[in-house]
Protein backbone atom coordinates (compact mmCIF):
# COMPACT_ATOMS: atom_id res chain seq x y z
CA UNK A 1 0.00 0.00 0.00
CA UNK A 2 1.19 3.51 -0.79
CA UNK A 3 1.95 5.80 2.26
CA UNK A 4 -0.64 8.52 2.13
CA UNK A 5 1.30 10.79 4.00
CA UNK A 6 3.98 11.11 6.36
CA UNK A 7 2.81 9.61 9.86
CA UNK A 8 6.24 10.41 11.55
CA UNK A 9 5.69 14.33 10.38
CA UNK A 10 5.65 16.26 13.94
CA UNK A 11 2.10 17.58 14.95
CA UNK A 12 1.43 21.25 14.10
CA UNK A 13 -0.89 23.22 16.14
CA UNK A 14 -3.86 25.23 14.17
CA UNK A 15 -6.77 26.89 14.95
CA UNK A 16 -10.15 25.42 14.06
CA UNK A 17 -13.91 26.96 14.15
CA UNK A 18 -16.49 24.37 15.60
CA UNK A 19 -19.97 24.33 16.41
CA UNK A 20 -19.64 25.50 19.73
CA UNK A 21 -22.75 22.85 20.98
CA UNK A 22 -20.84 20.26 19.06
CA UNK A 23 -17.34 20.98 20.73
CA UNK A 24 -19.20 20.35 23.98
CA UNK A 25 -20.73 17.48 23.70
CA UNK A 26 -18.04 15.91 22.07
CA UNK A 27 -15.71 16.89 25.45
CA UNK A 28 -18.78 15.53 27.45
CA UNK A 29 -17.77 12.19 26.13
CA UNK A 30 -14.24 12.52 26.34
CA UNK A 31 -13.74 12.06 22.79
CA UNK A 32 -10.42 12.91 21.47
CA UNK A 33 -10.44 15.99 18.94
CA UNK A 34 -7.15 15.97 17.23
CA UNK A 35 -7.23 12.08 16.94
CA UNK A 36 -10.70 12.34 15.14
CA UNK A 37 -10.39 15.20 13.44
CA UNK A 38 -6.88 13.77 12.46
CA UNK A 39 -8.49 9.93 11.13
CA UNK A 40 -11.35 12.21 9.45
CA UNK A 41 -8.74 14.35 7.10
CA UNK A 42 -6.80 11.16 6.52
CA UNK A 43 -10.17 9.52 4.72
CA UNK A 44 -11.21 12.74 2.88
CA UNK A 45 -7.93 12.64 1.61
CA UNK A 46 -8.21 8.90 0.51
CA UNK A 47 -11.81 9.67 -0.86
CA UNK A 48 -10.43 13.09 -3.04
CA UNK A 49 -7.22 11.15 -4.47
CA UNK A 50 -9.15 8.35 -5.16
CA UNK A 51 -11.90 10.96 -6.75
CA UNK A 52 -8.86 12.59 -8.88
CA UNK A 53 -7.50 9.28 -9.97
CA UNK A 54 -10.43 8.36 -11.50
CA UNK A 55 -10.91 11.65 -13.14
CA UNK A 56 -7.42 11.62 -14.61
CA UNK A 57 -8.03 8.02 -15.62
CA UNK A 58 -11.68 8.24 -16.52
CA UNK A 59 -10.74 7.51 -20.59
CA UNK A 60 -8.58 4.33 -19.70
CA UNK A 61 -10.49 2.97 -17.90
CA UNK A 62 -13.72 3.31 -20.23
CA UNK A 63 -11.26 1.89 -22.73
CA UNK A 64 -10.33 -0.65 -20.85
CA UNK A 65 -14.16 -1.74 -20.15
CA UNK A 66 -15.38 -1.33 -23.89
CA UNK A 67 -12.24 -4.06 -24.30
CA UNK A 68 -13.22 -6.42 -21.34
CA UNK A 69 -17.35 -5.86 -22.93
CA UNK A 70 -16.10 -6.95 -26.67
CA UNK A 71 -13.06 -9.75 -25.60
CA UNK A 72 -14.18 -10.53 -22.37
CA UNK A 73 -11.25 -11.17 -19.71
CA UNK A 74 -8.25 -12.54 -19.71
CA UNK A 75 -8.06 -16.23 -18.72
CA UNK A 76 -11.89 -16.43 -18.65
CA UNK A 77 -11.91 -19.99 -20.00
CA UNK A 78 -10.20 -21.00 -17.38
CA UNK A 79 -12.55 -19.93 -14.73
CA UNK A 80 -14.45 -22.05 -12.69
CA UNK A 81 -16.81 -20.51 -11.45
C-alpha cells in the first residue's frame, strides 16, 4: 500500500472553528479531537485522491471496459466458477 502521507511528520498546532454545541458534547464524552479530526482528514484525503485518480483516468479505464465488454477477460476460460 502507498503511504498517504507522512505519519512520523511532527504535529502542528492550528486553529479550528467548531460548532460550539458540538465541541461540547463531544468533550462531554471525552472524545479525542485531534485524533478524530486527524483519522477524518486522513479519509477525505483517501476519498479526493481516489476521486482525482479516476478523473485523470476516466478515458482508460472506459477503454479498458469497452475491451473487457467486446473480448471478455483474460483467462476467462479458465474460470471455474
Amino acid at each position: 500500500m502507498t503511504m498517504r502521507y507522512d505519519k512520523s511528520a511532527k504535529k502542528k498546532a492550528t486553529t479550528l472553528s467548531i460548532n460550539s454545541d458540538l465541541l461540547a458534547k463531544v468533550k462531554e464524552l471525552d472524545i479525542n479531537i485531534s485524533a478524530t479530526l486527524q483519522d477524518a482528514l486522513e479519509d477525505k484525503l483517501v476519498e479526493e485522491k481516489t476521486k482525482r485518480w479516476q478523473k485523470e483516468n476516466k478515458e482508460s479505464i472506459e477503454k479498458y471496459n469497452q475491451y473487457v465488454e467486446e473480448h471478455g477477460v483474460f483467462g476467462e476460460e479458465f474460470r471455474l466458477w
